[in-house]
Protein backbone atom coordinates (compact mmCIF):
# COMPACT_ATOMS: atom_id res chain seq x y z
CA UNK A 1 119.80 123.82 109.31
CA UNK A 2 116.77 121.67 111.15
CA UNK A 3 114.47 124.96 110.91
CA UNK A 4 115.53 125.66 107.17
CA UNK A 5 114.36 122.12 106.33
CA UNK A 6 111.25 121.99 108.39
CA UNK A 7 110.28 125.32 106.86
CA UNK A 8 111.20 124.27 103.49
CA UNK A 9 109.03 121.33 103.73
CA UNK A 10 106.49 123.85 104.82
CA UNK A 11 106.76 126.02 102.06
CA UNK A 12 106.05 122.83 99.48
CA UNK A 13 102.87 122.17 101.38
CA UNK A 14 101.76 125.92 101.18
CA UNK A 15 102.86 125.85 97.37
CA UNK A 16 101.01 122.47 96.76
CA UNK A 17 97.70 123.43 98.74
CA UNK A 18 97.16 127.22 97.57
CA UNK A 19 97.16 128.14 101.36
CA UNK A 20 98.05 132.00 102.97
CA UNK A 21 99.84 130.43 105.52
CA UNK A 22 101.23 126.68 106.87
CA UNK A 23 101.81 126.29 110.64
CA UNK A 24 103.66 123.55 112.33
CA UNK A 25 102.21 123.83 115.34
CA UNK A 26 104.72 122.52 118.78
CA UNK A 27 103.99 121.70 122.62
CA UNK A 28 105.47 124.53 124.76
CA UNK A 29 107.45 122.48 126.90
CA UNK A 30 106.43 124.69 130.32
CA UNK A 31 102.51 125.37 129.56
CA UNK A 32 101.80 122.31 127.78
CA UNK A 33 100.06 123.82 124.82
CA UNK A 34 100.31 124.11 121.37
CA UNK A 35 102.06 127.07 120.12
CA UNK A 36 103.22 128.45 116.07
CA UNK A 37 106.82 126.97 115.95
CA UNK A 38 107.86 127.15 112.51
CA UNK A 39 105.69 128.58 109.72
CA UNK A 40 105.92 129.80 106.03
CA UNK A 41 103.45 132.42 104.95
CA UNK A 42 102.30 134.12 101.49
CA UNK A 43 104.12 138.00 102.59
CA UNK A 44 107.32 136.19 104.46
CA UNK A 45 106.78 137.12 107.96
CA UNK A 46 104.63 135.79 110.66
CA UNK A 47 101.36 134.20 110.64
CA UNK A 48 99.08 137.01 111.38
CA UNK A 49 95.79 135.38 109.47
CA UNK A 50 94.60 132.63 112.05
CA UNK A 51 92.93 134.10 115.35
CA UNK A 52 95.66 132.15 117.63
CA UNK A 53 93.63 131.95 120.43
CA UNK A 54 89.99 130.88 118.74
CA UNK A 55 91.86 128.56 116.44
CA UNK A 56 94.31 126.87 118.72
CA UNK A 57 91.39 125.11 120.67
CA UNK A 58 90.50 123.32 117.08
CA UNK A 59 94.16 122.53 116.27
CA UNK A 60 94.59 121.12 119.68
CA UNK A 61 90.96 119.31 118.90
CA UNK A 62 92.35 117.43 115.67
CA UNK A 63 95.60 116.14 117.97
CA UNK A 64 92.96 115.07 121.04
CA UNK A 65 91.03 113.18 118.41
CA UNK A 66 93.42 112.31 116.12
CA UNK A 67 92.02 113.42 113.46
CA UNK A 68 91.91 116.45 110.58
CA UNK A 69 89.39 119.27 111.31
CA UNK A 70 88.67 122.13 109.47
CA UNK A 71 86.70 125.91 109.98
CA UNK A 72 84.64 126.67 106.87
CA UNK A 73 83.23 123.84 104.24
CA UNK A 74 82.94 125.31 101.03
CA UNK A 75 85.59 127.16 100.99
CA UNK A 76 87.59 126.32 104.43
CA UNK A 77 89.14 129.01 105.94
CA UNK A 78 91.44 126.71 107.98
CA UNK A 79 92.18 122.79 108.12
CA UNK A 80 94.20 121.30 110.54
CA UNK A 81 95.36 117.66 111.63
CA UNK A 82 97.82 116.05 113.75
CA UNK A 83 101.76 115.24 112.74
CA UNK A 84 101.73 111.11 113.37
CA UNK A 85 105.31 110.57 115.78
CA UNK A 86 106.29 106.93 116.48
CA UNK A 87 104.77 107.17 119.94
CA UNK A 88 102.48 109.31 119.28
CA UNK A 89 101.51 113.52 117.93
CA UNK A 90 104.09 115.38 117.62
CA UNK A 91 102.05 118.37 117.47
CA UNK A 92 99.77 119.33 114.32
CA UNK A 93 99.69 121.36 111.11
CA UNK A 94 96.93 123.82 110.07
CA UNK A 95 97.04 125.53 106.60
CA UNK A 96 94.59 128.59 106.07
CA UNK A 97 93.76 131.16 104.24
CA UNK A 98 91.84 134.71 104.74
CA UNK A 99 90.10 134.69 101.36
CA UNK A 100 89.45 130.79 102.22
CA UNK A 101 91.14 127.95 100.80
CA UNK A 102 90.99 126.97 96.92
CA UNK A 103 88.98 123.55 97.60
CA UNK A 104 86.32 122.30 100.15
CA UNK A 105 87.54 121.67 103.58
CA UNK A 106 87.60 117.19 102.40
CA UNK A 107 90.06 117.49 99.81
CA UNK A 108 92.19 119.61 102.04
CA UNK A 109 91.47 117.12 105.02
CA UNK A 110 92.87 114.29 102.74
CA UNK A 111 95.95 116.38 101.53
CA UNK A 112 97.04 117.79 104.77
CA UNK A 113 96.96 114.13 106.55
CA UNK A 114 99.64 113.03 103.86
CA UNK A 115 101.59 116.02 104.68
CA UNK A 116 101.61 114.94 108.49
CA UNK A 117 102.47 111.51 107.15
CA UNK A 118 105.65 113.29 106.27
CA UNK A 119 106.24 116.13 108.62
CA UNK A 120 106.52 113.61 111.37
CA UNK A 121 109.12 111.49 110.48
CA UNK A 122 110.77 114.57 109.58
CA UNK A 123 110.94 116.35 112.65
CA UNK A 124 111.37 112.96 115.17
CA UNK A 125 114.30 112.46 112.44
CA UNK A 126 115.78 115.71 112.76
CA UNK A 127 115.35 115.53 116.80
CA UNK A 128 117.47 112.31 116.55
CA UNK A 129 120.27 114.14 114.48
CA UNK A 130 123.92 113.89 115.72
CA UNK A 131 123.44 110.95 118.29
CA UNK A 132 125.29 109.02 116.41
CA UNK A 133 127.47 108.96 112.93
CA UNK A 134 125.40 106.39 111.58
CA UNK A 135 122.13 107.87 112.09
CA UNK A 136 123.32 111.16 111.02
CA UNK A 137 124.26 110.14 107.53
CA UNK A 138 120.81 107.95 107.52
CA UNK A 139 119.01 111.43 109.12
CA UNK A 140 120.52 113.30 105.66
CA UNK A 141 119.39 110.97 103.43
CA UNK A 142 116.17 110.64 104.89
CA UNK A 143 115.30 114.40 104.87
CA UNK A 144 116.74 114.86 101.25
CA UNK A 145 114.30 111.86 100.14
CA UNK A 146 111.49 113.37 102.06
CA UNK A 147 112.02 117.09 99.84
CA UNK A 148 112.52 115.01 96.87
CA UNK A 149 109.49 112.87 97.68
CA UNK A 150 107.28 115.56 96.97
CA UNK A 151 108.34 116.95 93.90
CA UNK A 152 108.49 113.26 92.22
CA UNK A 153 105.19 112.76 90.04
CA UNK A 154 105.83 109.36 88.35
CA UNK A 155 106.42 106.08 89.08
CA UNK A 156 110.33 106.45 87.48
CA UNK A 157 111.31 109.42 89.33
CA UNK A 158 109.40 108.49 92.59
CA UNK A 159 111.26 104.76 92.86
CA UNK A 160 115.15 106.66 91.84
CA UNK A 161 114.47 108.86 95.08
CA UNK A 162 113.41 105.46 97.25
CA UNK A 163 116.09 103.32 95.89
CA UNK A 164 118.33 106.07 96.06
CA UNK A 165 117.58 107.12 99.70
CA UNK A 166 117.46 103.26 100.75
CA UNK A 167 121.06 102.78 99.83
CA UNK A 168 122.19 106.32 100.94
CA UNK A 169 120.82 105.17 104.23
CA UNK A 170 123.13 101.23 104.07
CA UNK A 171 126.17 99.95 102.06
CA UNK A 172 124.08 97.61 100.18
CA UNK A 173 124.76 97.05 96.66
CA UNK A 174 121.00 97.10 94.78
CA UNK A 175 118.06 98.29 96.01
CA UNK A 176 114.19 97.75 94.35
CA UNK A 177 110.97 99.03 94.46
CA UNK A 178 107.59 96.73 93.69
CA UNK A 179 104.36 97.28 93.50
CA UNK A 180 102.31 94.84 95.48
CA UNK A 181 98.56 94.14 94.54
CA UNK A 182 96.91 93.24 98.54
CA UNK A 183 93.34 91.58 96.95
CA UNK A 184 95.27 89.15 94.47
CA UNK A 185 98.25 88.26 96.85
CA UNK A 186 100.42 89.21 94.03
CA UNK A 187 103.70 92.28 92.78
CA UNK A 188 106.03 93.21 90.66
CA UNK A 189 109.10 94.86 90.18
CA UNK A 190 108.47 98.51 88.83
CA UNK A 191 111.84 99.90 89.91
CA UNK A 192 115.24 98.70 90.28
CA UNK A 193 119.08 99.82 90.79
CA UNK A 194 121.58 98.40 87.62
CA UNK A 195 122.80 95.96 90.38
CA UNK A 196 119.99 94.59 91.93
CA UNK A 197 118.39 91.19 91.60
CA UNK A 198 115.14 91.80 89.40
CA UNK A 199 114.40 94.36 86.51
CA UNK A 200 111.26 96.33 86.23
CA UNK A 201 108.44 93.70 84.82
CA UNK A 202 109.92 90.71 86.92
CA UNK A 203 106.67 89.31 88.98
CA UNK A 204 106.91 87.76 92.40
CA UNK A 205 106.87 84.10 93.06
CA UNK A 206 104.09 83.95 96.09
CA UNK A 207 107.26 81.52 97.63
CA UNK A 208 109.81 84.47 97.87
CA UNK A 209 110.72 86.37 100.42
CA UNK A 210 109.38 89.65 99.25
CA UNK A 211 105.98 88.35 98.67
CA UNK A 212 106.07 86.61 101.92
CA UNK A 213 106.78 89.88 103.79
CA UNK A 214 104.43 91.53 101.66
CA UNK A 215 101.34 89.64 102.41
CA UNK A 216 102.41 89.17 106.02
CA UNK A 217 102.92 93.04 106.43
CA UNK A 218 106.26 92.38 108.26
CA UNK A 219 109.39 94.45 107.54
CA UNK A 220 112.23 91.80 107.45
CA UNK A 221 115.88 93.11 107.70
CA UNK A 222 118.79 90.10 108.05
CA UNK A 223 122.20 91.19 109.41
CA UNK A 224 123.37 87.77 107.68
CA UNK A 225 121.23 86.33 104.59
CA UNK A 226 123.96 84.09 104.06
CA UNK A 227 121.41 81.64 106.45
CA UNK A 228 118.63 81.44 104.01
CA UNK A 229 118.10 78.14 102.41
CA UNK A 230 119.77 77.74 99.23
CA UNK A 231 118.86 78.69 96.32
CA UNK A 232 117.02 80.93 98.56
CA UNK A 233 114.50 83.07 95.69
CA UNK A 234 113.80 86.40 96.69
CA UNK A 235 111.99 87.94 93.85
CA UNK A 236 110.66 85.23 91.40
CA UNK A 237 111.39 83.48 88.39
CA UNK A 238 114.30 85.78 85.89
CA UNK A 239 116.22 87.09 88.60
CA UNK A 240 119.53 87.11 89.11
CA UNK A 241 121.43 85.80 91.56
CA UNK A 242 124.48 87.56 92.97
CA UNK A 243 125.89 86.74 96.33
CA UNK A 244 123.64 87.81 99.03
CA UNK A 245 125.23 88.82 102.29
CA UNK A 246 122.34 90.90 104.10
CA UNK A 247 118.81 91.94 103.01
CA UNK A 248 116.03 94.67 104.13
CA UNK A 249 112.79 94.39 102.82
CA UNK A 250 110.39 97.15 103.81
CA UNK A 251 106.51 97.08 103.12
CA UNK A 252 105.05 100.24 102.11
CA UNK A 253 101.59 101.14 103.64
CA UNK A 254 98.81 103.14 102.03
CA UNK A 255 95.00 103.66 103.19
CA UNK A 256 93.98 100.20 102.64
CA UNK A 257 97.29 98.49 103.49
CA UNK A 258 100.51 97.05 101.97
CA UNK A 259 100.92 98.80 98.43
CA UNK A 260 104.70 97.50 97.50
CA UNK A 261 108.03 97.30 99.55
CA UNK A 262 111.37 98.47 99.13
CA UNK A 263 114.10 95.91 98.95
CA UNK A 264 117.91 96.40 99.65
CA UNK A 265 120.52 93.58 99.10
CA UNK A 266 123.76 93.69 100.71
CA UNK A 267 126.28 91.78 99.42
CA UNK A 268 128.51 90.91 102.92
CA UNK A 269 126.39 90.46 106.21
CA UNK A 270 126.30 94.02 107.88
CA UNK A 271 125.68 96.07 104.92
CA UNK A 272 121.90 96.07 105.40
CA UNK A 273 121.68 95.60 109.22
CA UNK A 274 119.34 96.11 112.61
CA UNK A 275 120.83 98.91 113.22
CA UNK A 276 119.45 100.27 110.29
CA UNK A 277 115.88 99.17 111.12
CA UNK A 278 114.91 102.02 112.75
CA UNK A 279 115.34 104.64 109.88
CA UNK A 280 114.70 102.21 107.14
CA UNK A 281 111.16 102.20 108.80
CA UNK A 282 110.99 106.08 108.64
CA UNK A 283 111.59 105.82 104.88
CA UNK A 284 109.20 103.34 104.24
CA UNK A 285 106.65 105.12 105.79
CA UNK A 286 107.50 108.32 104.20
CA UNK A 287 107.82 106.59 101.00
CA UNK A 288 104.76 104.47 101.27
CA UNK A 289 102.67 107.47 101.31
CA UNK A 290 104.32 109.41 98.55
CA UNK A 291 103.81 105.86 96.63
CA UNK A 292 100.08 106.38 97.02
CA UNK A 293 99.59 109.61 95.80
CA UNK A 294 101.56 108.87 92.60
CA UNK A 295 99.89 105.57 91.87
CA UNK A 296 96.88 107.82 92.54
CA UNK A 297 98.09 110.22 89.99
CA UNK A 298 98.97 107.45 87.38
CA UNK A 299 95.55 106.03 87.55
CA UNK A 300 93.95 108.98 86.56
CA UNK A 301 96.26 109.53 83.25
CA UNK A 302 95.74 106.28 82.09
CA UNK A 303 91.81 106.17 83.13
CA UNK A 304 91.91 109.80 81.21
CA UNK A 305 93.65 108.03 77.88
CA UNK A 306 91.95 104.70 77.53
CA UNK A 307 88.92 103.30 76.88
CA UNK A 308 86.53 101.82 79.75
CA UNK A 309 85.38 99.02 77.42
CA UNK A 310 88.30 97.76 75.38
CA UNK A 311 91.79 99.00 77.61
CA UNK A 312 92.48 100.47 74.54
CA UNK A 313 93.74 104.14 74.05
CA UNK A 314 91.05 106.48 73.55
CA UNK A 315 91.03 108.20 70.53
CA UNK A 316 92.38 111.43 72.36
CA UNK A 317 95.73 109.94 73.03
CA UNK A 318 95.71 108.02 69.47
CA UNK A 319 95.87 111.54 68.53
CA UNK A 320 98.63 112.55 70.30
CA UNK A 321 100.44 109.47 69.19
CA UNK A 322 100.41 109.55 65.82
CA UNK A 323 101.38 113.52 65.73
CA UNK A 324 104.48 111.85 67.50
CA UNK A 325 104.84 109.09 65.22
CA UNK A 326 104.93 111.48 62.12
CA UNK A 327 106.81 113.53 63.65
CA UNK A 328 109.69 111.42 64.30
CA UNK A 329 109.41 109.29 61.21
CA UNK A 330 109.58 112.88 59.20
CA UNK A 331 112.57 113.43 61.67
CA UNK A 332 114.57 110.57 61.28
CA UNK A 333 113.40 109.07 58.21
CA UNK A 334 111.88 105.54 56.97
CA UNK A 335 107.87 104.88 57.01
CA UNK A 336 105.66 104.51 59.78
CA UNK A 337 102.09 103.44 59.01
CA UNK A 338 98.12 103.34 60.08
CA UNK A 339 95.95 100.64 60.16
CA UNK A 340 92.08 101.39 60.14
CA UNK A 341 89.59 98.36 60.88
CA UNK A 342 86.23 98.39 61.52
CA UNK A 343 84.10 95.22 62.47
CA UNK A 344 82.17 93.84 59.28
CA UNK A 345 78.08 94.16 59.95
CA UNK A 346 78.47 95.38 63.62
CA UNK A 347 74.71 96.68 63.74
CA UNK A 348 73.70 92.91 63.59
CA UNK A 349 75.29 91.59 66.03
CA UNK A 350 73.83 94.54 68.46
CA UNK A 351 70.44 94.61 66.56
CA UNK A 352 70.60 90.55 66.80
CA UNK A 353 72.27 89.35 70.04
CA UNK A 354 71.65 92.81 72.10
CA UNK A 355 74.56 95.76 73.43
CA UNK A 356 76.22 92.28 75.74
CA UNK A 357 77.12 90.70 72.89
CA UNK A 358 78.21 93.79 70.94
CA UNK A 359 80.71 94.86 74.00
CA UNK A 360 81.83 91.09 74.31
CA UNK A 361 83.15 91.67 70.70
CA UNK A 362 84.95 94.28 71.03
CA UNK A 363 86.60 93.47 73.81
CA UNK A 364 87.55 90.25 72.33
CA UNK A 365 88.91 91.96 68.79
CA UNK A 366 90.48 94.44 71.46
CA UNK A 367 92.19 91.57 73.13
CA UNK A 368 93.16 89.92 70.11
CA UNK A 369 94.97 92.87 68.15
CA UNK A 370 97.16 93.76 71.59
CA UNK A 371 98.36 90.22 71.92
CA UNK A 372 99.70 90.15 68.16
CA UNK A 373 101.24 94.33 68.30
CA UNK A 374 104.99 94.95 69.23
CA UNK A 375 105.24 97.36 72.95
CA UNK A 376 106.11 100.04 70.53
CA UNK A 377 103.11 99.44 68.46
CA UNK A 378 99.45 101.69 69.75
CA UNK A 379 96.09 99.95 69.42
CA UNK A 380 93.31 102.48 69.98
CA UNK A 381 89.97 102.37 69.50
CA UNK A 382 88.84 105.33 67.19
CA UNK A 383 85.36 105.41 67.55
CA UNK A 384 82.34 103.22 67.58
CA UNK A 385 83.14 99.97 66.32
CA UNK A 386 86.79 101.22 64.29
CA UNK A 387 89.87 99.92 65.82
CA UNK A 388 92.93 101.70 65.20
CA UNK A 389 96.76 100.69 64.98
CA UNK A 390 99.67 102.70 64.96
CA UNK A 391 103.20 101.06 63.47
CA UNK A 392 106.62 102.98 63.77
CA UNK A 393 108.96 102.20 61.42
CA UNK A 394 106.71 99.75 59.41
CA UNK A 395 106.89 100.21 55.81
CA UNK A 396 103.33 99.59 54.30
CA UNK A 397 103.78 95.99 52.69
CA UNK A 398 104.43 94.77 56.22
CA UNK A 399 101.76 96.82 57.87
CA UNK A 400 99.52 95.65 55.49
CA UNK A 401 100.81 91.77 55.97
CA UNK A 402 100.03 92.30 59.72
CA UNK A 403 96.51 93.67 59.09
CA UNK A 404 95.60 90.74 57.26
CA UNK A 405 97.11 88.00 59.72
CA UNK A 406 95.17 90.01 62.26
CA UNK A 407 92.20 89.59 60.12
CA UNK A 408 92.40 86.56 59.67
CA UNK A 409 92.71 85.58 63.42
CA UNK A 410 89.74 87.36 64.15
CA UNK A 411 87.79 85.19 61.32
CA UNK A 412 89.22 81.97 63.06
CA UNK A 413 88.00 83.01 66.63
CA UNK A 414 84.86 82.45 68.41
CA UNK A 415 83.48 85.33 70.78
CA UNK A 416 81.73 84.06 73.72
CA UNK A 417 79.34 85.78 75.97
CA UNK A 418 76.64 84.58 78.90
CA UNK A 419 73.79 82.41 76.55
CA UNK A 420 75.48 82.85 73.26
CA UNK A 421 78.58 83.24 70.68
CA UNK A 422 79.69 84.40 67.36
CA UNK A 423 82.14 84.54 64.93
CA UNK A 424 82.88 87.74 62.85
CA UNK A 425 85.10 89.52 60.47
CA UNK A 426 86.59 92.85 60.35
CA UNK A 427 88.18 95.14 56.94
CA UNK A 428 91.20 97.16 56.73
CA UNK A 429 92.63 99.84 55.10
CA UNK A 430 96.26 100.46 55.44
CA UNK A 431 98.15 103.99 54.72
CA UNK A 432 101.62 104.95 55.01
CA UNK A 433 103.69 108.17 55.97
CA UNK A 434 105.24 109.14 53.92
CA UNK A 435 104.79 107.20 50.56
CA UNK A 436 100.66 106.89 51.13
CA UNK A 437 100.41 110.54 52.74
CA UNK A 438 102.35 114.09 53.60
CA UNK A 439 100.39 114.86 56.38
CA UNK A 440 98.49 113.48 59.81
CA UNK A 441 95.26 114.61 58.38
CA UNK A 442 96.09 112.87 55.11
CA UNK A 443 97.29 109.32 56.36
CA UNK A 444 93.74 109.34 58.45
CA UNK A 445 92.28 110.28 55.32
CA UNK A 446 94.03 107.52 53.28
CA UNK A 447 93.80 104.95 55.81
CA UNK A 448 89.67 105.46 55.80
CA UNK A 449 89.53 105.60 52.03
CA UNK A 450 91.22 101.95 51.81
CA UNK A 451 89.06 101.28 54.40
CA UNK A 452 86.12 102.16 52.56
CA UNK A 453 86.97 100.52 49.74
CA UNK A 454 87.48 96.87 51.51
CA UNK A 455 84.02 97.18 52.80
CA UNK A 456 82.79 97.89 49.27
CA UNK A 457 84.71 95.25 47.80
CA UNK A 458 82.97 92.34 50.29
CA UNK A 459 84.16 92.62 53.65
CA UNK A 460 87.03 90.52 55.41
CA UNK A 461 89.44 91.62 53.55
CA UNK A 462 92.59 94.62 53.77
CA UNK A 463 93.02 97.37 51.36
CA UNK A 464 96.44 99.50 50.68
CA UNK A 465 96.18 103.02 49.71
CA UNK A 466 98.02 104.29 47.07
CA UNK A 467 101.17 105.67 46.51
CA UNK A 468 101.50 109.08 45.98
CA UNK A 469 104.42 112.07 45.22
CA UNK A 470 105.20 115.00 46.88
CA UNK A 471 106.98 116.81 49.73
CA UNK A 472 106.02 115.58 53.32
CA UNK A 473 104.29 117.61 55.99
CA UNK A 474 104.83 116.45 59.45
């Protein structure tokens, strides 16, 4: 059972990395050295691609220094580094290939060190099997999170497997995860079990206990929490407050430091206990890194949908929005609708005040139309200086009595930038699927006509189009 989990974990990394063959590399406990102990290769069998003796001196290299070396740049042949134990390497992993690896030997160096991250825990957890019942059930849990921990690739998924694992591993009750932001001392809740304290959204109070352990990187688990001072807050404002009889609360480490924490409440005193420290740590650490790379992840979808300037969605995922919206509206019936606005003599403001001023207004309009739209609601920017919005289930006589109260907050408000401000207008044109338009092509088309026709007409104001008859297209 140990080997078919070490070598399954081995088999993800080989999967994930595009390697010929992944190595966990072991010290012989007579000679000393590092030999292949467990391995999953490309044909099945054994490693046969790595020259075992030339390449053993640079595996054994990356444990002496500690760090991830490689043979080959651009492409690597082979990249190893060592597996982190709690008192130190527990030996190292090297994944290679003969045609040379898919990526330069830095990606690879950067990959295979969050690997180790894992693999180490792993193995000093699997070591520690059967000493005890406890720590058996805690070992099971732990090495099902740590296979499930790779396969998670968003926020949702990754913090079920955490909170999941954390109460697998304890008889508490609720268990969170939360996302904690090291330069402005501040978190929130991203995650939670239904029982916990705080829902997903709930920011910390700096005064709480998870913030406190947060900032003070300092893993705090109470046998009895019934000693805290009432009413003891351990979230922030909103949560709720079921008896608490123990508590864990685990910072989570990335490259540059504390990156969130897991939290487990207990509702008598032992549930969540010291004798869980240990393991609790393990997850954290396993979890912490896992955390990275998905935040990592997330950060390049949204950079990849929005727009640097505004926040807004780029008009790429606007696109892919509104195919949705139509397509559910045409699904399940009622009107959905498409507001087009475009700032009113844009060129002047550039031409007059320069490109500052001209960003400072659309990221004020920007600000403006997301602070007045529903969560359901998109605001994209289209292109240039046209601002788009996208309303589910809005019939047009409401979309187009929200265009013009947006309108007419943006003629009330006064854009500021460094040595100067300025107040302007923007125009609408409102469409609606289905009674304006049949298709996706159509609505844009009808939203920019009544568009058009409010700039003709004088500016500052919002146009409807017109009705029209005929089957629907989604």
């Amino acid at each position: 059972m140990p080997d078919a989990l070490l070598i399954g974990y081995l088999e993800i990394v080989r999967a994930s990395t595009g390697a010929d063959e992944v190595v966990f590399w072991r010290t012989h406990a007579e000679s000393d050295e590092l030999v292949p102990g467990w391995w999953s290769t490309v044909h099945g069998g054994e490693p046969e691609h790595f020259v075992e003796q030339t390449w053993r001196s640079l595996v054994a290299w990356s444990v002496e220094e500690n760090r991830p070396q490689a043979v080959g740049s651009a492409p690597a042949l082979l990249v190893a580094a060592p597996i982190p134990g709690e008192s130190g390497p527990v030996g190292a992993l090297s994944i290679s290939s003969e045609a040379g690896l898919p990526r330069g030997s830095e990606p690879h160096k950067t990959s295979i060190t969050r690997y180790c991250a894992h693999l180490g825990p792993l193995y000093e957890l699997i070591g520690a099997r059967g000493q005890y019942h406890r720590a058996t059930q805690q070992s099971s849990a732990l090495l099902t999170a740590a296979q499930r921990f790779s396969a998670n690739r968003n926020i949702d998924e990754l913090g079920d497997s955490i909170t999941t694992a954390a109460l697998e591993m304890t008889a508490g009750y609720g268990a969170a995860l939360v996302h904690w932001n090291r330069d402005a001392e501040a978190g929130e809740v991203v995650y939670s079990t239904p029982d916990a304290r705080a829902v997903p959204g709930l920011e910390l109070d700096s005064r709480g206990q998870v913030a406190r352990a947060c900032s003070a990187d300092i893993p705090v688990v109470m046998d009895d929490a019934r000693r805290l001072a009432a009413p003891a807050v351990l979230f922030g404002d909103g949560e709720r407050s079921p008896r608490l009889g123990s508590l864990g609360i685990l910072p989570l480490r990335g490259d540059a430091g504390v990156i969130g924490a897991i939290v487990i409440e207990g509702r008598a005193p032992g549930d969540v206990s010291q004798a869980d420290a240990k393991n609790l740590r393990l997850l954290a650490l396993l979890a912490g890194s896992s955390l990275q790379t998905v935040w990592e992840i997330e950060e390049i979808t949204r950079r990849a949908r929005t727009d640097p300037l505004t926040g807004l969605y780029n008009r790429g995922h606007f696109q892919d929005r509104l195919q949705q919206m139509i397509a559910e509206t045409g699904r399940f019936g009622g009107q959905s609708s498409l507001v087009m606005f475009d700032i009113d003599h844009f060129k002047n403001v550039n031409d007059t005040h320069g490109h500052q001023a001209g960003d400072a207004v659309l990221r004020a309009i920007a600000r403006l139309l997301q602070e007045w739209v529903r969560d359901v609601d998109t605001c994209a920017r289209y292109g240039g200086e046209e601002l788009a919005l996208l309303l589910p289930r809005t019939e047009l006589d409401g979309a187009v009595e929200l265009a013009n109260r947006l309108r007419l907050v943006v003629m009330e408000h006064t854009v500021r930038w460094t040595g100067g401000s300025a107040r302007v207008t923007i125009s609408g044109g409102v469409a609606a699927f289905p009674a304006s338009a049949r298709s996706v092509e159509a609505l844009i088309a009808a939203a920019d006509a009544a568009l058009y026709r409010a700039k003709a007409d004088g500016r500052n104001r919002v146009n409807a189009a017109e009705a029209i008859s005929g089957p629907a297209r989604a």
